[in-house]
Protein backbone atom coordinates (compact mmCIF):
# COMPACT_ATOMS: atom_id res chain seq x y z
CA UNK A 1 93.85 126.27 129.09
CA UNK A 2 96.69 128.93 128.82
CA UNK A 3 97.18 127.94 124.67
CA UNK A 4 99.35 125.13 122.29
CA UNK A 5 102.52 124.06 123.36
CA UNK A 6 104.74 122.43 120.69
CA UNK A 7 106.79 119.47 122.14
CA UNK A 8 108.58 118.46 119.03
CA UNK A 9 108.46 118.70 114.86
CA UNK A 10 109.28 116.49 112.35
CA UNK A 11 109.99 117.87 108.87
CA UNK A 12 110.26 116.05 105.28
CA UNK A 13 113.55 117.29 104.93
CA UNK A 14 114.87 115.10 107.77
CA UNK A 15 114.35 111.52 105.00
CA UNK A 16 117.70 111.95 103.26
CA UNK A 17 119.25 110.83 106.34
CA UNK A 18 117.16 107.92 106.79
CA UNK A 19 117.42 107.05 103.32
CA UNK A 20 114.55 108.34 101.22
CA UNK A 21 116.85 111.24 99.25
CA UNK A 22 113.99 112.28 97.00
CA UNK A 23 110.37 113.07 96.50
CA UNK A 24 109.52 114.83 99.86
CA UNK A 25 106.22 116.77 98.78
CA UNK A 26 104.72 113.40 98.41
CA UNK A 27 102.02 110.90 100.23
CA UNK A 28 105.09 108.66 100.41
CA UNK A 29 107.49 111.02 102.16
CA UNK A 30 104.39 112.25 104.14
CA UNK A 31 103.93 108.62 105.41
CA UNK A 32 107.80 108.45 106.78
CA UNK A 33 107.29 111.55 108.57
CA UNK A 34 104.39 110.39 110.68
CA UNK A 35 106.73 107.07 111.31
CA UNK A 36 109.41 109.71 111.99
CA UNK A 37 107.22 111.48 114.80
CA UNK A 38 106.40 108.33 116.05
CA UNK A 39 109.07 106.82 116.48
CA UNK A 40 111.98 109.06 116.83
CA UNK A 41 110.42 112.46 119.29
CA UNK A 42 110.19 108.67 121.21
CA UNK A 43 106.45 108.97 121.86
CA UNK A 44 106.10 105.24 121.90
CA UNK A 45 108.73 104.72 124.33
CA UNK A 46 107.51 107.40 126.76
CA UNK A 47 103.73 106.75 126.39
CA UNK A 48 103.69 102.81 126.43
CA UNK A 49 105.82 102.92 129.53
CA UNK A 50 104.21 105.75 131.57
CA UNK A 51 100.48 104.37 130.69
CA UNK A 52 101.61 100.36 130.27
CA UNK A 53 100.33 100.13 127.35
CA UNK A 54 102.94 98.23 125.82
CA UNK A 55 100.97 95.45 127.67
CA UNK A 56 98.02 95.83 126.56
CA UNK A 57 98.32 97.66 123.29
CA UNK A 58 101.03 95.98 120.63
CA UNK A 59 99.78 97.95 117.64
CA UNK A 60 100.17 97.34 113.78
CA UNK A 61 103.54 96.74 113.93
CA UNK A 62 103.59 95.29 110.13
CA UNK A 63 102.89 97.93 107.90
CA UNK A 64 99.84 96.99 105.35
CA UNK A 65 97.45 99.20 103.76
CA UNK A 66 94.26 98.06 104.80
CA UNK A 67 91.47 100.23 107.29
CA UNK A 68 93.18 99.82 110.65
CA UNK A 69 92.43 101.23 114.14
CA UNK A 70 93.52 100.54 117.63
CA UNK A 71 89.71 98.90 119.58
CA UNK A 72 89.61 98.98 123.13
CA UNK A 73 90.24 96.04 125.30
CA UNK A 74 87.46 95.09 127.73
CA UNK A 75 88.63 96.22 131.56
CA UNK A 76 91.60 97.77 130.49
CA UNK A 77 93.37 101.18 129.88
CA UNK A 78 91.78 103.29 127.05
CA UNK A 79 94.04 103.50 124.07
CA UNK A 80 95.40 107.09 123.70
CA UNK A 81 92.94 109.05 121.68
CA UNK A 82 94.00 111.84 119.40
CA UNK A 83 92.41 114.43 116.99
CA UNK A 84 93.37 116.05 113.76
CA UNK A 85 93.15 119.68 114.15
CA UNK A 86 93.82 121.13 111.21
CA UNK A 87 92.20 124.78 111.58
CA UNK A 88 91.23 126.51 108.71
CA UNK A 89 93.09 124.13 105.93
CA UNK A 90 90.62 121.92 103.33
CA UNK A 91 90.77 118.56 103.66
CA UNK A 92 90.85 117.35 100.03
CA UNK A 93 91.31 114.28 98.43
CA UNK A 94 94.89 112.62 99.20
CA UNK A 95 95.85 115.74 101.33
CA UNK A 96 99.31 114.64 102.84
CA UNK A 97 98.33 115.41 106.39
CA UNK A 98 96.33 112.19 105.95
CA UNK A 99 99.85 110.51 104.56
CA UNK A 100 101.22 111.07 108.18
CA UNK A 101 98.79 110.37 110.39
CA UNK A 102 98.93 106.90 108.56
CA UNK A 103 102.20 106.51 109.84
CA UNK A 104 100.78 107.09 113.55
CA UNK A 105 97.91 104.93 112.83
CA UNK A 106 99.37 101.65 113.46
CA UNK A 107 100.59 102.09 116.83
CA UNK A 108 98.58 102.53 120.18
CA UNK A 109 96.91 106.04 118.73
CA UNK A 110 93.48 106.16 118.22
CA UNK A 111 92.46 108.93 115.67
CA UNK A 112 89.08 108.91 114.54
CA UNK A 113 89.15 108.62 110.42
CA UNK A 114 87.99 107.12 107.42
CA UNK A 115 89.05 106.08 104.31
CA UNK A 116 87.29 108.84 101.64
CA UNK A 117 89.92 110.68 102.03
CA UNK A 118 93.51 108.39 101.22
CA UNK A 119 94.42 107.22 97.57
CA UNK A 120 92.76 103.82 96.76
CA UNK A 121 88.99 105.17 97.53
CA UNK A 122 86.97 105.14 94.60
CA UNK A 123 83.61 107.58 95.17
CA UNK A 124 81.91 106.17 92.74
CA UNK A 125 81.71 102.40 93.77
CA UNK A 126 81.84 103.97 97.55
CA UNK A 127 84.69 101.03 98.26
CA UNK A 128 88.40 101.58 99.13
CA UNK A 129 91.11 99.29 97.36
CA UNK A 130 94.20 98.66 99.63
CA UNK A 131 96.70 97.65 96.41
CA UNK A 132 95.91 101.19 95.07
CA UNK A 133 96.88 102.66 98.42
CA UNK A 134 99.39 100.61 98.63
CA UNK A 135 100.88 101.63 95.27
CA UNK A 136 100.93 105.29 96.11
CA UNK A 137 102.69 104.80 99.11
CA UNK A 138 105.71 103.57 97.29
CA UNK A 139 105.28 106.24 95.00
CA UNK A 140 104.98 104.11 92.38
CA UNK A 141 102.60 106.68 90.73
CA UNK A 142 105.89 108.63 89.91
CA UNK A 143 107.50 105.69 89.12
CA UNK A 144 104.93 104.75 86.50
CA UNK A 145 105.51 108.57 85.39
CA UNK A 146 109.14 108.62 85.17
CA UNK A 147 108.75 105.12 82.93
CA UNK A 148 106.14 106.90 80.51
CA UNK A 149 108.73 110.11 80.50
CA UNK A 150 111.75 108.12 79.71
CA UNK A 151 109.51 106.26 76.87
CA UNK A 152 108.87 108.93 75.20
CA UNK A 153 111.75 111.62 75.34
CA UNK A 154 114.94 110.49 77.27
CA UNK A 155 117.14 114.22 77.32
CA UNK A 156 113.59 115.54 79.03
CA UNK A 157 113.52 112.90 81.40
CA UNK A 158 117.08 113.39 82.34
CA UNK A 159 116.68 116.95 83.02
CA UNK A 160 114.18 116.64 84.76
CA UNK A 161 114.87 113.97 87.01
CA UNK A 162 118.62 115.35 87.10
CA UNK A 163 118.64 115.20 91.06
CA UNK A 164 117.42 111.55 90.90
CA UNK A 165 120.34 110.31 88.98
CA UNK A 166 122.85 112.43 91.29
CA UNK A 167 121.58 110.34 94.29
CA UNK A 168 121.25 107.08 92.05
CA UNK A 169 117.43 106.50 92.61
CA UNK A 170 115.91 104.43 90.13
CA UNK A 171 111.91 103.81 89.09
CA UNK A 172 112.33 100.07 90.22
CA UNK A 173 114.27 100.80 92.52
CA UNK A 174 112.05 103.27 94.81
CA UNK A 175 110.17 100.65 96.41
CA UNK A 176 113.19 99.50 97.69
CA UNK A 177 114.18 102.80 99.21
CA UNK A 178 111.05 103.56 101.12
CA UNK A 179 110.95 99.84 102.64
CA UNK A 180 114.41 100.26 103.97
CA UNK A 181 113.24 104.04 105.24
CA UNK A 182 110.59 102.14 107.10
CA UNK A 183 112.62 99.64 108.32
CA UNK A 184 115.00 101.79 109.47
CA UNK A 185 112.08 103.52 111.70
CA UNK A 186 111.42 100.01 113.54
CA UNK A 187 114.40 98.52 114.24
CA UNK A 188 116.79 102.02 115.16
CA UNK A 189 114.38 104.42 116.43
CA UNK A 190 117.27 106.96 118.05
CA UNK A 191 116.62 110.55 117.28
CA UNK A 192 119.52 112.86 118.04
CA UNK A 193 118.90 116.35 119.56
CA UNK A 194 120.46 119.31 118.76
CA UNK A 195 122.08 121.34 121.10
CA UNK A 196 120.47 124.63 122.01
């Protein structure tokens, strides 16, 4: 093993063109990179046609917040199994690396996981709720917070969600923006390259 090598990156601040102009240090925007790495460095393209696995291995191609993980199929080709090395970095409790591999999870990829670790798991009753999960990768937790904001003083709220209103997202409308994001992913998964 001679070391690492880097085939391609993905970075948050690729969404605006995609659609999702706002709230990039969040599980949402960490979500739509991992569909972003997917789909556009064209891994699933390259992969399921070099290994077949497009005919064995459809994925999640509906995206839903429940536990889900690619299971072998008797006689066939192994899934493609990957790891999360994260080196020295502490995995805490809704730590966005675990945003993006969710939005690798639902293809072919097989990365060993759980669910302690994503929004929606609640220690104490040891159970994980999919709705909460669900909600927080909308970012409707910053919805919620812009609503209470607003509420309560409106000249704060409009300084500080000044670059919201320049790019005309809304509280109800945010939903909206990441579902067309993710959309977007499926159904036009071209990924221009730069020239050197």
């Amino acid at each position: 093993i001679e070391g690492d090598m880097i085939v391609c990156v993905f970075f948050f601040f690729e969404l605006p063109k995609y659609g999702v102009k706002v709230f990039f240090f969040f599980f949402a925007a960490a979500y739509c990179t991992g569909l972003l790495f997917f789909f556009f460095l064209g891994i699933c393209q390259i992969l399921l046609n070099f290994f077949f696995f497009y005919k064995i291995y459809e994925g999640q191609v509906e995206v839903f917040f429940f536990f889900y993980n690619v299971e072998s199929v008797d006689g066939k080709f192994f899934f493609f199994l990957c790891y999360l090395d994260a080196g020295l970095a502490s995995f805490f409790f809704f730590y966005k690396v675990f945003g993006a591999l969710k939005g690798v999870f639902f293809f072919f990829l097989s990365i060993p996981h759980s669910t302690k670790r994503f929004p929606g798991f609640f220690f104490f009753f040891k159970e994980f709720n999919a709705e909460v999960h669900r909600f927080f990768f909308f970012c409707q937790n910053v919805a919620d917070y812009m609503r209470f904001f607003f509420f309560f003083d409106e000249d704060a709220y409009k300084k500080q969600f000044f670059f919201f209103f320049l790019n005309n997202v809304t509280p109800d409308g945010m939903e909206e923006m990441y579902k067309k994001a993710h959309a977007f992913f499926f159904f036009f998964p071209v990924h221009e390259k730069k020239p050197k």
